[in-house]
N, C-alpha and C. Protein backbone atom coordinates (compact mmCIF):
# COMPACT_ATOMS: atom_id res chain seq x y z
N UNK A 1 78.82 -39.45 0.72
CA UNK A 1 77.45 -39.63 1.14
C UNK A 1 77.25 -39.13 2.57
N UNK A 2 78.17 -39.29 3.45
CA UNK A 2 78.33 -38.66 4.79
C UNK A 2 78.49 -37.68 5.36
N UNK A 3 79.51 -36.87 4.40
CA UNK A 3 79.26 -35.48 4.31
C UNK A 3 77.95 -34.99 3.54
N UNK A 4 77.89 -35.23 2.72
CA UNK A 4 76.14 -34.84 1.99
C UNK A 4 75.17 -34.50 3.39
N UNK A 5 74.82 -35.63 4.34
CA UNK A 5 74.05 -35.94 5.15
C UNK A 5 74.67 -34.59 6.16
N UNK A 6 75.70 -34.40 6.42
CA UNK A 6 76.27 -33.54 7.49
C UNK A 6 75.95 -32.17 7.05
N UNK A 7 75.67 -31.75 5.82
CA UNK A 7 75.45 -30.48 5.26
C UNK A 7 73.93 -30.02 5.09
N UNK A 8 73.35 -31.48 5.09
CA UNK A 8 71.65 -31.19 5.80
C UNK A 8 71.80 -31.04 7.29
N UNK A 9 72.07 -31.59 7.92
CA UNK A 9 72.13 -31.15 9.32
C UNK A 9 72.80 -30.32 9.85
N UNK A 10 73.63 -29.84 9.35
CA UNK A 10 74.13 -28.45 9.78
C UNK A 10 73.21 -27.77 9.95
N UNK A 11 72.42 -27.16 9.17
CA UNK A 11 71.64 -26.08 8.92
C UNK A 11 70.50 -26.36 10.04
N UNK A 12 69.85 -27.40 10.59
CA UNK A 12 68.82 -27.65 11.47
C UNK A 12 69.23 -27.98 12.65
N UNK A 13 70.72 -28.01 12.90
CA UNK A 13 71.48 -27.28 14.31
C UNK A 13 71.39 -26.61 14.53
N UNK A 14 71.88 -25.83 13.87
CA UNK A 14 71.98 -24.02 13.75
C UNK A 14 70.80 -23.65 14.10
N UNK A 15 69.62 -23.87 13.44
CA UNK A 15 68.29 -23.64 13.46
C UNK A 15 67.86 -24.21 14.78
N UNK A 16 68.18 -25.13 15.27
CA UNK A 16 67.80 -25.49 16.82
C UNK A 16 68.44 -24.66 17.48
N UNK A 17 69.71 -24.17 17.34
CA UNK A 17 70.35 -23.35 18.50
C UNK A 17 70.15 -22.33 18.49
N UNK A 18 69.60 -21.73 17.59
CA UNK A 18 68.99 -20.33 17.10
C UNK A 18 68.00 -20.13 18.12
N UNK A 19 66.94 -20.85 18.09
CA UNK A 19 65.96 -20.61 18.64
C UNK A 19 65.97 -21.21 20.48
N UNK A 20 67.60 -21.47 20.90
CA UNK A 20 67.07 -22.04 22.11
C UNK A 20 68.01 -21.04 22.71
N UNK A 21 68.72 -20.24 21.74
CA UNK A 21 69.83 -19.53 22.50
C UNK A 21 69.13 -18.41 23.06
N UNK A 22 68.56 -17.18 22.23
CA UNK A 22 67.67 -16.09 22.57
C UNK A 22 67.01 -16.72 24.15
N UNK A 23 66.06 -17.69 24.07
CA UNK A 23 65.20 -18.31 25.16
C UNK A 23 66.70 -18.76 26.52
N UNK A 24 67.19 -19.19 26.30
CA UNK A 24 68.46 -19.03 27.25
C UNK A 24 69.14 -17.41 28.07
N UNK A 25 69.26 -16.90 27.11
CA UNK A 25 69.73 -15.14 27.56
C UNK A 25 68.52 -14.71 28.25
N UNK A 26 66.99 -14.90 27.90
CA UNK A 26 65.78 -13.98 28.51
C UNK A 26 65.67 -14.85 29.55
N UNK A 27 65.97 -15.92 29.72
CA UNK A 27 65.49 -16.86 31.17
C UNK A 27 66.80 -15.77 32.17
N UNK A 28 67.71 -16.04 31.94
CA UNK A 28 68.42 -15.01 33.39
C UNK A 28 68.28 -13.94 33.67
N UNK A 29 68.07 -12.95 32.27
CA UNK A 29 67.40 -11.80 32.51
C UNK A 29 66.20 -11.73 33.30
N UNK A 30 65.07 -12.59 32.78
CA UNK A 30 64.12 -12.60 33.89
C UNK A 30 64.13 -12.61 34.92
N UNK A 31 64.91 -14.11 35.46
CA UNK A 31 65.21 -14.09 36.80
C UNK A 31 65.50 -13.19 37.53
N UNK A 32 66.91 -12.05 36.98
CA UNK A 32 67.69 -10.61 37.75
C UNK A 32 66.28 -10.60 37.66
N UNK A 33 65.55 -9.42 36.73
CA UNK A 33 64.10 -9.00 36.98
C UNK A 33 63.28 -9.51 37.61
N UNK A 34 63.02 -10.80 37.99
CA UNK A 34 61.68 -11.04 38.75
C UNK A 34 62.31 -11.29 40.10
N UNK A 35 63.84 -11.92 40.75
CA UNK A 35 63.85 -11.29 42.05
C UNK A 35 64.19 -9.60 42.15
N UNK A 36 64.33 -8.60 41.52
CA UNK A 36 64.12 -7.47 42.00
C UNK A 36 62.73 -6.90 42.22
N UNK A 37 62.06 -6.98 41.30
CA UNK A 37 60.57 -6.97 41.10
C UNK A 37 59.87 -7.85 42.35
N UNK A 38 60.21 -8.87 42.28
CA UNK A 38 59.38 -9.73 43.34
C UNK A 38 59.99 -8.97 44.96
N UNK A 39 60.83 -8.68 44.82
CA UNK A 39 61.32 -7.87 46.51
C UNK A 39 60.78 -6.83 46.41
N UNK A 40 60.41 -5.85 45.31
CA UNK A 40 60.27 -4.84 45.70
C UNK A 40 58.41 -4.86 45.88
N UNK A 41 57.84 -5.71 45.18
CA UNK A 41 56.24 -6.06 45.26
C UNK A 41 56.06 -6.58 46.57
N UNK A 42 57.03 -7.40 47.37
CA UNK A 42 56.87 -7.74 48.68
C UNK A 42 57.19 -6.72 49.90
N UNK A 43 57.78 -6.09 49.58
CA UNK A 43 58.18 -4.95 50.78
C UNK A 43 57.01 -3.70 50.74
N UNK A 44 56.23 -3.50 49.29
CA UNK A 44 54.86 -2.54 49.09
C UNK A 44 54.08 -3.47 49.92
N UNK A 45 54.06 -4.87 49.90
CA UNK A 45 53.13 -5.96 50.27
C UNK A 45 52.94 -5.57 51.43
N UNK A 46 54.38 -5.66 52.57
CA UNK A 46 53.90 -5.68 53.66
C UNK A 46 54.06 -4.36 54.29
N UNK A 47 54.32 -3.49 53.58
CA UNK A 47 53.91 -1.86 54.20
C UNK A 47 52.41 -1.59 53.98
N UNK A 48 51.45 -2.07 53.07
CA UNK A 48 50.28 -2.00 53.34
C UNK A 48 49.42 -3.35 54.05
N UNK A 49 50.13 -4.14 54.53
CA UNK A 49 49.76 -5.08 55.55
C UNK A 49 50.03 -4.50 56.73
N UNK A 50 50.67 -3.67 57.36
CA UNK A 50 51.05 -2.96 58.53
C UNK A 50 50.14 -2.20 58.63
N UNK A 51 50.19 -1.41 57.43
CA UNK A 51 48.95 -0.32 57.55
C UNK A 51 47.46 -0.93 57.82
N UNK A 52 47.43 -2.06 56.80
CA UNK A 52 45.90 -3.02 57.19
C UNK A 52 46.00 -3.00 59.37
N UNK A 53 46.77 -3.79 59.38
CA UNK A 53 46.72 -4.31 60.73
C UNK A 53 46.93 -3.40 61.69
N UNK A 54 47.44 -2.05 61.45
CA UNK A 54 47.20 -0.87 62.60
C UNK A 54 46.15 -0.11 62.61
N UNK A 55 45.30 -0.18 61.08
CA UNK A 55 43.57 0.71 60.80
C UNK A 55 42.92 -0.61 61.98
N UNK A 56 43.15 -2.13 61.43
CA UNK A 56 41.99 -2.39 62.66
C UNK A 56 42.08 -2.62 64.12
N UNK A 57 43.46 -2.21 64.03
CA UNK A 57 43.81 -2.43 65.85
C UNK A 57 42.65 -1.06 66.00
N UNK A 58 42.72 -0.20 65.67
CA UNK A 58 42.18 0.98 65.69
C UNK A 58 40.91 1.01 65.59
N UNK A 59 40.29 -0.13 64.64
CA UNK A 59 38.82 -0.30 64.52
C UNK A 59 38.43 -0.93 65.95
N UNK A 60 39.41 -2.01 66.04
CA UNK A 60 38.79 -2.44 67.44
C UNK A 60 39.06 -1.65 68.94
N UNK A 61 39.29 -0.89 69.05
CA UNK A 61 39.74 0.21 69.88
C UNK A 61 38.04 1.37 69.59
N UNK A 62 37.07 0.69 68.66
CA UNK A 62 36.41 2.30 68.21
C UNK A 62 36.93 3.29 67.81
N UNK A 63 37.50 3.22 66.95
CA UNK A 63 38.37 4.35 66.38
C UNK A 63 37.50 4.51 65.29
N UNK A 64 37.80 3.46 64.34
CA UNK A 64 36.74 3.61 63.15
C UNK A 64 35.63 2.63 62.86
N UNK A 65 34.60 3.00 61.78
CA UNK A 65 33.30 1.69 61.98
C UNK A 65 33.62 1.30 60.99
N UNK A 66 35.04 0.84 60.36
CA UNK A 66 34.92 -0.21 59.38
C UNK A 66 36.10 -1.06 59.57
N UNK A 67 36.63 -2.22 58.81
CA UNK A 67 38.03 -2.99 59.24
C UNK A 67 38.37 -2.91 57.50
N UNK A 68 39.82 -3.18 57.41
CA UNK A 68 40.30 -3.11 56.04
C UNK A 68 40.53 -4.52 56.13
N UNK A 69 41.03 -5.08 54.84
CA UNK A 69 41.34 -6.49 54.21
C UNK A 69 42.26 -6.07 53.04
N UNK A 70 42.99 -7.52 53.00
CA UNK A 70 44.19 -7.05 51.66
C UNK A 70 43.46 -8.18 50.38
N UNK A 71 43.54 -7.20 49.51
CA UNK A 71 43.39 -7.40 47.81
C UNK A 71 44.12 -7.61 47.13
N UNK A 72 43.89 -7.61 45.81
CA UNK A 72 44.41 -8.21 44.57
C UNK A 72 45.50 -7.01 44.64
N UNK A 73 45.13 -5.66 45.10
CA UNK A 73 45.97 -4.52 44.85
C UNK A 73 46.56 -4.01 46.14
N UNK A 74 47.06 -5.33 46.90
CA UNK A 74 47.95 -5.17 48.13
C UNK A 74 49.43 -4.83 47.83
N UNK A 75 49.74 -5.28 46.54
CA UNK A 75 51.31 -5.19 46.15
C UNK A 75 51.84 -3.96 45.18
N UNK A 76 50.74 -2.85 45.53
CA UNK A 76 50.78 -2.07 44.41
C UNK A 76 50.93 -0.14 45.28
N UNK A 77 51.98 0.42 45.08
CA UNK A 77 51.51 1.64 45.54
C UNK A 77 50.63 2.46 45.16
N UNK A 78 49.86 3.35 46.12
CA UNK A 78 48.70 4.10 46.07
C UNK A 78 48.79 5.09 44.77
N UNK A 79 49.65 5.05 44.19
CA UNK A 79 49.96 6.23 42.67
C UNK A 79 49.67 5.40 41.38
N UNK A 80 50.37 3.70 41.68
CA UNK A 80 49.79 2.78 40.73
C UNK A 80 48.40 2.19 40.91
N UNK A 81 47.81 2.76 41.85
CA UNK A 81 46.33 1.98 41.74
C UNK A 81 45.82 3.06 41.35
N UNK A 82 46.18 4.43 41.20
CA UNK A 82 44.95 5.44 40.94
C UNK A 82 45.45 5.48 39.95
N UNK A 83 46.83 5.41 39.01
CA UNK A 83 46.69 5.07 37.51
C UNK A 83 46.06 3.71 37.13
N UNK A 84 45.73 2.86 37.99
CA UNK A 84 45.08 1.67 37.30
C UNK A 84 43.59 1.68 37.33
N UNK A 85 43.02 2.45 38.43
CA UNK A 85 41.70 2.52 38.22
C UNK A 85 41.21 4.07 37.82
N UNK A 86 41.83 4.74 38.12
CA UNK A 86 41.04 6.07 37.21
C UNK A 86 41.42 6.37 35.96
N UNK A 87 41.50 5.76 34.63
CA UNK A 87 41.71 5.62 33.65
C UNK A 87 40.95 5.84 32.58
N UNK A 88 39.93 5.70 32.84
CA UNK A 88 38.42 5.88 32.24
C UNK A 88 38.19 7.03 31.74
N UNK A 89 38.02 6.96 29.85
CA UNK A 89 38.10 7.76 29.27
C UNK A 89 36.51 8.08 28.33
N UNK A 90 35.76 8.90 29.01
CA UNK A 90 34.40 8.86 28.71
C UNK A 90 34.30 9.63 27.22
N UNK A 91 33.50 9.36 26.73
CA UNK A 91 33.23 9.91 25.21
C UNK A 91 32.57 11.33 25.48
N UNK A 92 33.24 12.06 24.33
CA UNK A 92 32.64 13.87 24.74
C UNK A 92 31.21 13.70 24.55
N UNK A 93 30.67 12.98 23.49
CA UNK A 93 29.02 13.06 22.96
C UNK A 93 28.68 11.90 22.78
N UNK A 94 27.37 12.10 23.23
CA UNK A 94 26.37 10.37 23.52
C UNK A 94 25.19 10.90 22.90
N UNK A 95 24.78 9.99 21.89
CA UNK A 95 23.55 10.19 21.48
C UNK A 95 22.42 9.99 22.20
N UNK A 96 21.46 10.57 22.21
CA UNK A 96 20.49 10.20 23.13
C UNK A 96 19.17 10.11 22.51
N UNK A 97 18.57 8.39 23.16
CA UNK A 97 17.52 7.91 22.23
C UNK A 97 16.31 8.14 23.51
N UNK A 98 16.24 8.73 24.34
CA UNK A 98 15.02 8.98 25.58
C UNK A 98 13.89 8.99 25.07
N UNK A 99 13.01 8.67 25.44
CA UNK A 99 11.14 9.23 25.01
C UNK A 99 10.94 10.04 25.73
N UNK A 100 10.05 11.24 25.40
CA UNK A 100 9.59 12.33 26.87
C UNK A 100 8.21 11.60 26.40
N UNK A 101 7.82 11.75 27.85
CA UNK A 101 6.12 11.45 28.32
C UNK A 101 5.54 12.64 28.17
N UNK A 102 4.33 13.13 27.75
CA UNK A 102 4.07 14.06 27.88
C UNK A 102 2.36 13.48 28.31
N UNK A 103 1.61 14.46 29.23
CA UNK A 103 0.66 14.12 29.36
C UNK A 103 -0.27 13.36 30.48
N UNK A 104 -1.35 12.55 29.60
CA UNK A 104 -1.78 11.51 30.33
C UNK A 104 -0.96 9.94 30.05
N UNK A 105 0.24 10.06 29.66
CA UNK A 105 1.06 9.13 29.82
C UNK A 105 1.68 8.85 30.99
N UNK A 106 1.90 9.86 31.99
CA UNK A 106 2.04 10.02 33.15
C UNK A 106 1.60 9.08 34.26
N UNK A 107 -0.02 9.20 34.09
CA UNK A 107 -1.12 8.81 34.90
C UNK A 107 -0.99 7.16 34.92
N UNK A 108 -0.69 6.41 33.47
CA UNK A 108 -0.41 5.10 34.00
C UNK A 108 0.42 4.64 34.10
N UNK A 109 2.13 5.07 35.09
CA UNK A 109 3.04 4.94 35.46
C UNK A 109 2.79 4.41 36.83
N UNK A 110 3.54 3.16 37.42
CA UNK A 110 2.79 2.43 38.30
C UNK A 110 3.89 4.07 39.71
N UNK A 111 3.53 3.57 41.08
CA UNK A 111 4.46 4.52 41.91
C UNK A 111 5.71 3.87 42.11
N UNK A 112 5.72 2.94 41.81
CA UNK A 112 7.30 2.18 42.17
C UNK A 112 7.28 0.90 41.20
N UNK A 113 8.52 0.41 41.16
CA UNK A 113 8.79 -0.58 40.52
C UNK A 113 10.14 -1.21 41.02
N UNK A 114 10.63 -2.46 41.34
CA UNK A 114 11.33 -3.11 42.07
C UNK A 114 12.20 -4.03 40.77
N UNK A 115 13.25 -3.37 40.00
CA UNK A 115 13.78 -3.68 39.03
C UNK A 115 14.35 -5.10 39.27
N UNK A 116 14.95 -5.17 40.73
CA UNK A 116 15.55 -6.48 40.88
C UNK A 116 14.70 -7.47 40.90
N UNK A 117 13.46 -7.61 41.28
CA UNK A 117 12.50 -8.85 41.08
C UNK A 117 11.96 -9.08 39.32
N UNK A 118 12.24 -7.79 38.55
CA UNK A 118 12.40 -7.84 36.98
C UNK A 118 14.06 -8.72 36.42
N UNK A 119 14.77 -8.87 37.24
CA UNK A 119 16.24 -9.59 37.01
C UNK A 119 17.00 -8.17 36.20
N UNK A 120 16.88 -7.14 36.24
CA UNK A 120 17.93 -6.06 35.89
C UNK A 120 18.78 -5.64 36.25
N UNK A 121 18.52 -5.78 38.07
CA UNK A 121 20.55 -5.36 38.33
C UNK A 121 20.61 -6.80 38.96
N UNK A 122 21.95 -6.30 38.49
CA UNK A 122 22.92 -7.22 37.78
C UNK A 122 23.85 -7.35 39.04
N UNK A 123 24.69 -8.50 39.30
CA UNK A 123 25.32 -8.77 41.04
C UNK A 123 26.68 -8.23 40.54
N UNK A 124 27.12 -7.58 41.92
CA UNK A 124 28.12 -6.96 41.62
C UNK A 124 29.55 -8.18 41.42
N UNK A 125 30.34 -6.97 40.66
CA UNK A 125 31.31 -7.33 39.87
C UNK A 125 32.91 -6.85 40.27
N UNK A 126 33.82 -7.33 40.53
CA UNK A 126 34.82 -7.05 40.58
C UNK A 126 35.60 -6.42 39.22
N UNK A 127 35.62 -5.15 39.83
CA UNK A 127 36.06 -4.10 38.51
C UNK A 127 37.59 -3.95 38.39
N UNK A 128 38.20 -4.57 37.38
CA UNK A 128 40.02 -4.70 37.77
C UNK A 128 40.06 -3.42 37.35
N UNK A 129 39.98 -2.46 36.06
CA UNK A 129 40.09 -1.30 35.69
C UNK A 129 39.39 -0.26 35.31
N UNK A 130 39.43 1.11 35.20
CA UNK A 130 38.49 2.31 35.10
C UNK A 130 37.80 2.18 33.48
N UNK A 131 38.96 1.23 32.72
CA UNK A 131 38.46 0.86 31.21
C UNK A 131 37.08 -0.05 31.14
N UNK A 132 37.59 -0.95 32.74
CA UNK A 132 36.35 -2.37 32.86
C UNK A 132 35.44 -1.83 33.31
N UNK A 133 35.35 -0.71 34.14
CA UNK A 133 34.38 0.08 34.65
C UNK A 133 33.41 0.49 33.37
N UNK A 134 33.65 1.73 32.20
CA UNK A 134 33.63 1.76 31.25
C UNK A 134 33.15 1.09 30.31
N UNK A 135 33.12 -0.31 30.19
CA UNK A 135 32.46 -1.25 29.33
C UNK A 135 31.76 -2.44 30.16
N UNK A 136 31.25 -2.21 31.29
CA UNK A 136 30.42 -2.82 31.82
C UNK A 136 29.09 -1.81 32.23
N UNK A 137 29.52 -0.25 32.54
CA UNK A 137 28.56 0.58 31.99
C UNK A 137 28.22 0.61 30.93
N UNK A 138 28.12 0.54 29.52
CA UNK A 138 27.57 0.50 28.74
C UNK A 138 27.13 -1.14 27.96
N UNK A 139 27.82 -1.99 29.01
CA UNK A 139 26.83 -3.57 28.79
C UNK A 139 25.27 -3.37 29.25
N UNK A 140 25.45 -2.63 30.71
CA UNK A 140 24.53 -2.75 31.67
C UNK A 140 23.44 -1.67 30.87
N UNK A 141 24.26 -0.49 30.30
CA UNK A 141 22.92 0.14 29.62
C UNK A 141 22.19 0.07 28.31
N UNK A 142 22.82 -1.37 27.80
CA UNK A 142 22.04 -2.21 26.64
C UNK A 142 21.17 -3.36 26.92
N UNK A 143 22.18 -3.35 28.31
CA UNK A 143 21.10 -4.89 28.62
C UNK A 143 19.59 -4.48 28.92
N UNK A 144 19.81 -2.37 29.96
CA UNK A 144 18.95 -2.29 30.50
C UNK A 144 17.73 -1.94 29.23
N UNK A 145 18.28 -1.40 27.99
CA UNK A 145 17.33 -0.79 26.98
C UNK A 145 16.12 -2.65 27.09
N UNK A 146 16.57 -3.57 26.62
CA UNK A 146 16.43 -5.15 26.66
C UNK A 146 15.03 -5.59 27.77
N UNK A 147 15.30 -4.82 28.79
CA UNK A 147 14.48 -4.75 29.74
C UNK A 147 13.44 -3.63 29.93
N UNK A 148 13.45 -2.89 29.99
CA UNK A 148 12.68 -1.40 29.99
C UNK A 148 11.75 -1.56 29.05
């Protein structure tokens, strides 16, 4: 009867250690990887923190009329941010639904119109990628059909 019982539990050992062993091997691997990774994201970190802090020694000197600040994309070299934001892959052909005015349709077009007191643009947005870029242009030009 004791062995019986030992030959069910075998199998849901095994089956526990199965699944804790894999998760054991990727935890140290990670670790090697995330302190190399993490040193090497900190040393990009503070080579463009140097660079921040010598543009505004320079701003305040009148050198230039603007000051820099560090971002989300402080830890990133200048080759990985222009693959992260120029990415944006526009469609060859857009259908186009326009009306032409022709006429005395013209004549009752007011001379201006102040879209933002209509609530149409929209407050700006922190754009993580050239893709987010991309599909917030074409939110903005459904929302704007909505409005118009």
């Amino acid at each position: 009867m004791i062995w019986c019982g030992g030959v069910l539990l075998l199998p849901i050992l095994a089956l526990a250690n199965f699944t804790q062993g894999p998760s054991l091997l990727l935890d140290s691997e990670w670790e090697s990887w995330k302190t190399e990774e993490e040193g090497s994201r900190r040393s990009i970190w503070e080579k463009n923190m140097r660079l921040i802090d010598a543009h505004n020694q320079e701003y305040k000197q009148g050198i230039h009329s603007y000051e820099l600040g560090m971002n989300s994309l402080g830890d990133m070299t200048s080759e990985e941010v222009a693959m992260k934001m120029t990415g944006l892959r526009v469609p060859r052909f857009r259908k186009s639904n326009n009306t032409v005015l022709l006429g005395g349709d013209l004549e009752k077009l007011p001379c201006s119109i102040d879209y933002r007191k209509k609530g149409y643009v929209t407050p700006v947005r922190h754009q993580v990628s050239a893709e987010d870029c991309g599909r917030r242009y074409w939110t903005r030009e459904i929302n704007a059909k909505g409005y118009l």
